[in-house]
N, C-alpha and C. Protein backbone atom coordinates (compact mmCIF):
# COMPACT_ATOMS: atom_id res chain seq x y z
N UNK A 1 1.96 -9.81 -27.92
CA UNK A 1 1.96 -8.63 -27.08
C UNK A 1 3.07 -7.68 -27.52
N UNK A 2 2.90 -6.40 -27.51
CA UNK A 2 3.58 -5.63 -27.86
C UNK A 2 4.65 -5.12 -26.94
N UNK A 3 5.27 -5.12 -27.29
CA UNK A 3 7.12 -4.43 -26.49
C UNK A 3 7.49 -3.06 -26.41
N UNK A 4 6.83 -1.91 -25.99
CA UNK A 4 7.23 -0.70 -25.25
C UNK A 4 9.04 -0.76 -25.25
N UNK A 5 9.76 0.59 -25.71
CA UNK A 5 11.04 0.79 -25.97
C UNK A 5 11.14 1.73 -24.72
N UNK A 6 11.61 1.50 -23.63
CA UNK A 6 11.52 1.87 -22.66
C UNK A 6 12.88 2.40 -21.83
N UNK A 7 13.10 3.69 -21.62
CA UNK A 7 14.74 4.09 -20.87
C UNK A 7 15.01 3.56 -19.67
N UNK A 8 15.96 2.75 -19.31
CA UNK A 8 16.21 2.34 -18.10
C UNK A 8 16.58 3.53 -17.35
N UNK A 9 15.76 3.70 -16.15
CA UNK A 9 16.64 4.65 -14.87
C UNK A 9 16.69 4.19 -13.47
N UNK A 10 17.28 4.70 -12.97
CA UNK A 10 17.13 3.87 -11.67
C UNK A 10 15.85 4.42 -10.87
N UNK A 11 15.24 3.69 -10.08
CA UNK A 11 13.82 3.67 -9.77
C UNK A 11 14.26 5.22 -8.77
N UNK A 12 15.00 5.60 -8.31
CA UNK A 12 14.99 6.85 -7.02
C UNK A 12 14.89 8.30 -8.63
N UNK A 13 15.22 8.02 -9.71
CA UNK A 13 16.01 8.90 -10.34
C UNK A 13 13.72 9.10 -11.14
N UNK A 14 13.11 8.03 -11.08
CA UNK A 14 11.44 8.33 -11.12
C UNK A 14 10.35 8.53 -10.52
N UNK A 15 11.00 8.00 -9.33
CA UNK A 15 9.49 8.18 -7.76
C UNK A 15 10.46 8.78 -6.51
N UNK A 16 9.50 8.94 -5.84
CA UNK A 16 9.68 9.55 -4.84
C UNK A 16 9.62 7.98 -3.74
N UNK A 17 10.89 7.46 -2.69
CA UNK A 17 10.35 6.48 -2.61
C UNK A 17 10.47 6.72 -0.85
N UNK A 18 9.50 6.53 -0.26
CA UNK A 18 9.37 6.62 1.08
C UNK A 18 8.86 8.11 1.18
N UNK A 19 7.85 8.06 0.61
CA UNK A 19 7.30 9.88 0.41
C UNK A 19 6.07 10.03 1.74
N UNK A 20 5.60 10.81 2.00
CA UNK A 20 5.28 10.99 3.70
C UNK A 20 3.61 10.49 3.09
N UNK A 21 3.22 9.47 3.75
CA UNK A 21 1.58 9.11 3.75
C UNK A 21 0.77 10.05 4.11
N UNK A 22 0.94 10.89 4.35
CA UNK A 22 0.20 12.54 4.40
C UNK A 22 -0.15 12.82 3.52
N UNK A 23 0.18 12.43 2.51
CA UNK A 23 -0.59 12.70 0.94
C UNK A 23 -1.53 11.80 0.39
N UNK A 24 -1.55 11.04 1.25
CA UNK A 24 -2.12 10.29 0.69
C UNK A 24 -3.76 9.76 1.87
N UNK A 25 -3.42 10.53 2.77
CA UNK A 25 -4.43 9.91 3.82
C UNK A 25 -5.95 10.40 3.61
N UNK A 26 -6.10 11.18 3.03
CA UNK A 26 -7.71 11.17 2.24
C UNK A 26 -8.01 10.42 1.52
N UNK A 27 -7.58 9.34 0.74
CA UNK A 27 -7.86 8.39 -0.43
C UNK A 27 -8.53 7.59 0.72
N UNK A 28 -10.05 7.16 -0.07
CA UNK A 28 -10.49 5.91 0.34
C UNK A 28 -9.93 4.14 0.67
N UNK A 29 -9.88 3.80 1.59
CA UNK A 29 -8.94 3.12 2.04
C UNK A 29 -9.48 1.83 0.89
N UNK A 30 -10.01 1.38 0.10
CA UNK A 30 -10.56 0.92 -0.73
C UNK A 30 -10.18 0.95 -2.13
N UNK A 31 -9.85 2.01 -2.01
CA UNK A 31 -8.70 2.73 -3.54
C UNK A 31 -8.22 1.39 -4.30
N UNK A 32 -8.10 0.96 -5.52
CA UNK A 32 -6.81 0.39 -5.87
C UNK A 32 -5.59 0.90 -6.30
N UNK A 33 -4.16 0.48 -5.67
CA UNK A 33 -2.81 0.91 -5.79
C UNK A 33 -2.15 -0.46 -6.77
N UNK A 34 -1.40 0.38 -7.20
CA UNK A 34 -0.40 -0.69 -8.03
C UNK A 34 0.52 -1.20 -6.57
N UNK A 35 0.93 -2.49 -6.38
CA UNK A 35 2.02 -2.99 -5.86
C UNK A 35 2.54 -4.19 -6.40
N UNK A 36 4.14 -3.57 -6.10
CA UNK A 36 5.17 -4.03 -6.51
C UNK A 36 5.77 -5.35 -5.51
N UNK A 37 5.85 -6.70 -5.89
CA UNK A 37 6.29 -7.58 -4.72
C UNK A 37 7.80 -7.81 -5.12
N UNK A 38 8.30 -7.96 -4.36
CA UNK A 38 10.27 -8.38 -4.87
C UNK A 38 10.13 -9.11 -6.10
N UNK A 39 8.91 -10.16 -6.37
CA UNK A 39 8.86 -11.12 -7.21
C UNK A 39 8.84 -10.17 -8.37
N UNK A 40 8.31 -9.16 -8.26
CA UNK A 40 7.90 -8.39 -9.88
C UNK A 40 8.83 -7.48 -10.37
N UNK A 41 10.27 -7.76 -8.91
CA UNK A 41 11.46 -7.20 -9.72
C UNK A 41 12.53 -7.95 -10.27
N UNK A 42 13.13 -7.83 -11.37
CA UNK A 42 13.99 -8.53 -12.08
C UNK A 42 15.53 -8.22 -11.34
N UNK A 43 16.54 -9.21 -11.39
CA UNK A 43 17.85 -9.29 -11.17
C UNK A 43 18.27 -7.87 -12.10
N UNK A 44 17.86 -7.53 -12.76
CA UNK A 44 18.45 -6.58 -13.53
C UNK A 44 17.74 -5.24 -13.51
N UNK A 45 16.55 -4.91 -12.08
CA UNK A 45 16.06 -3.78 -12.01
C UNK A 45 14.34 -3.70 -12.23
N UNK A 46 13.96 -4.27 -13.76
CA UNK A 46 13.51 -4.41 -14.05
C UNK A 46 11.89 -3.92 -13.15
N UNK A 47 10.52 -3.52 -13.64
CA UNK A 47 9.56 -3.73 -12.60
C UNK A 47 8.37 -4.46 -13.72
N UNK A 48 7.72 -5.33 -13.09
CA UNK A 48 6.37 -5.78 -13.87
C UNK A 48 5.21 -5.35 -13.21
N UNK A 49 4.81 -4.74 -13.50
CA UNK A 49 3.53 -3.52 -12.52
C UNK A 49 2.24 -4.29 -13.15
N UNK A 50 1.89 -5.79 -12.26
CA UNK A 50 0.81 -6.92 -13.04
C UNK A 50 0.54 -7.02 -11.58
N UNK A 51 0.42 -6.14 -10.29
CA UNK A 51 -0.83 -6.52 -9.19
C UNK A 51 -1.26 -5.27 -8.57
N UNK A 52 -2.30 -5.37 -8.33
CA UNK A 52 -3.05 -3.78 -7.97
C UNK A 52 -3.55 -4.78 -6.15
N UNK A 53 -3.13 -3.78 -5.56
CA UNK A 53 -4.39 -4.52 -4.03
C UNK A 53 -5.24 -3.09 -3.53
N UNK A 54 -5.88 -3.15 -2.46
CA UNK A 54 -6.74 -2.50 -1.83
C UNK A 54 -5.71 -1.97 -0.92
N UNK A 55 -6.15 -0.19 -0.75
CA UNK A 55 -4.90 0.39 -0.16
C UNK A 55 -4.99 -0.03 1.32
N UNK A 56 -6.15 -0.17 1.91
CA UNK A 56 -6.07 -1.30 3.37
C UNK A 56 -5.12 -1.86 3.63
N UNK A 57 -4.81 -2.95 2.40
CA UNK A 57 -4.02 -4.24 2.59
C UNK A 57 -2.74 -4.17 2.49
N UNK A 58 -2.20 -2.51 2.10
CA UNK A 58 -0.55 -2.43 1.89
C UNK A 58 -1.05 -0.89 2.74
N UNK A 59 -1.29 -0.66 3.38
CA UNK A 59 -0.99 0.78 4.33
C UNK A 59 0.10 0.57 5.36
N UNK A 60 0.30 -0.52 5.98
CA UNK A 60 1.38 -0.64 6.97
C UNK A 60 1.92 -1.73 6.55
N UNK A 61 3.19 -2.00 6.84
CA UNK A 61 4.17 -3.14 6.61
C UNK A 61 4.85 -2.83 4.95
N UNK A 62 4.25 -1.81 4.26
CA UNK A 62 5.05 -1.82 2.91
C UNK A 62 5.71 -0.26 2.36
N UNK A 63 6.54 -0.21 1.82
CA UNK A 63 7.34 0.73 1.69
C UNK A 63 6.13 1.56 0.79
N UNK A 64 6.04 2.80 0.33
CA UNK A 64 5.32 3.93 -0.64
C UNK A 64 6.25 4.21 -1.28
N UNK A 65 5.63 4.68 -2.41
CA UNK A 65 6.31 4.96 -3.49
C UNK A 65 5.49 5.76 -4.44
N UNK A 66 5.91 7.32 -4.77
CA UNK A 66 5.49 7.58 -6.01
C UNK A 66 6.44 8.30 -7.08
């Protein structure tokens, strides 16, 4: 597998994080979203963006982020 040379930044300094679900409330609730679980972040920042769910299943109880 190939290795992407990638700039570390801090995640606020690339998304918008806690951005108003108003933008998002026309998407079919069915949609797939990338989510991020604590597990897919590294001690060192890091993100592994390896689970997509149904936007149903993360609309309440999880932080947004774009």
């Amino acid at each position: 597998m190939k290795k992407e040379n990638w700039e570390v930044k801090k995640l606020g300094e690339v998304c918008e994080i806690n951005s108003k679900k108003s933008e998002i409330k026309d998407l079919d609730f069915n949609t797939d979203v990338s989510f991020v679980s604590m597990a897919d972040v590294s001690e060192n920042g890091n993100l592994y963006l390896k689970e997509k769910k149904k936007l149903k299943e993360v609309w309440s109880g999880f932080t947004y982020f774009k």
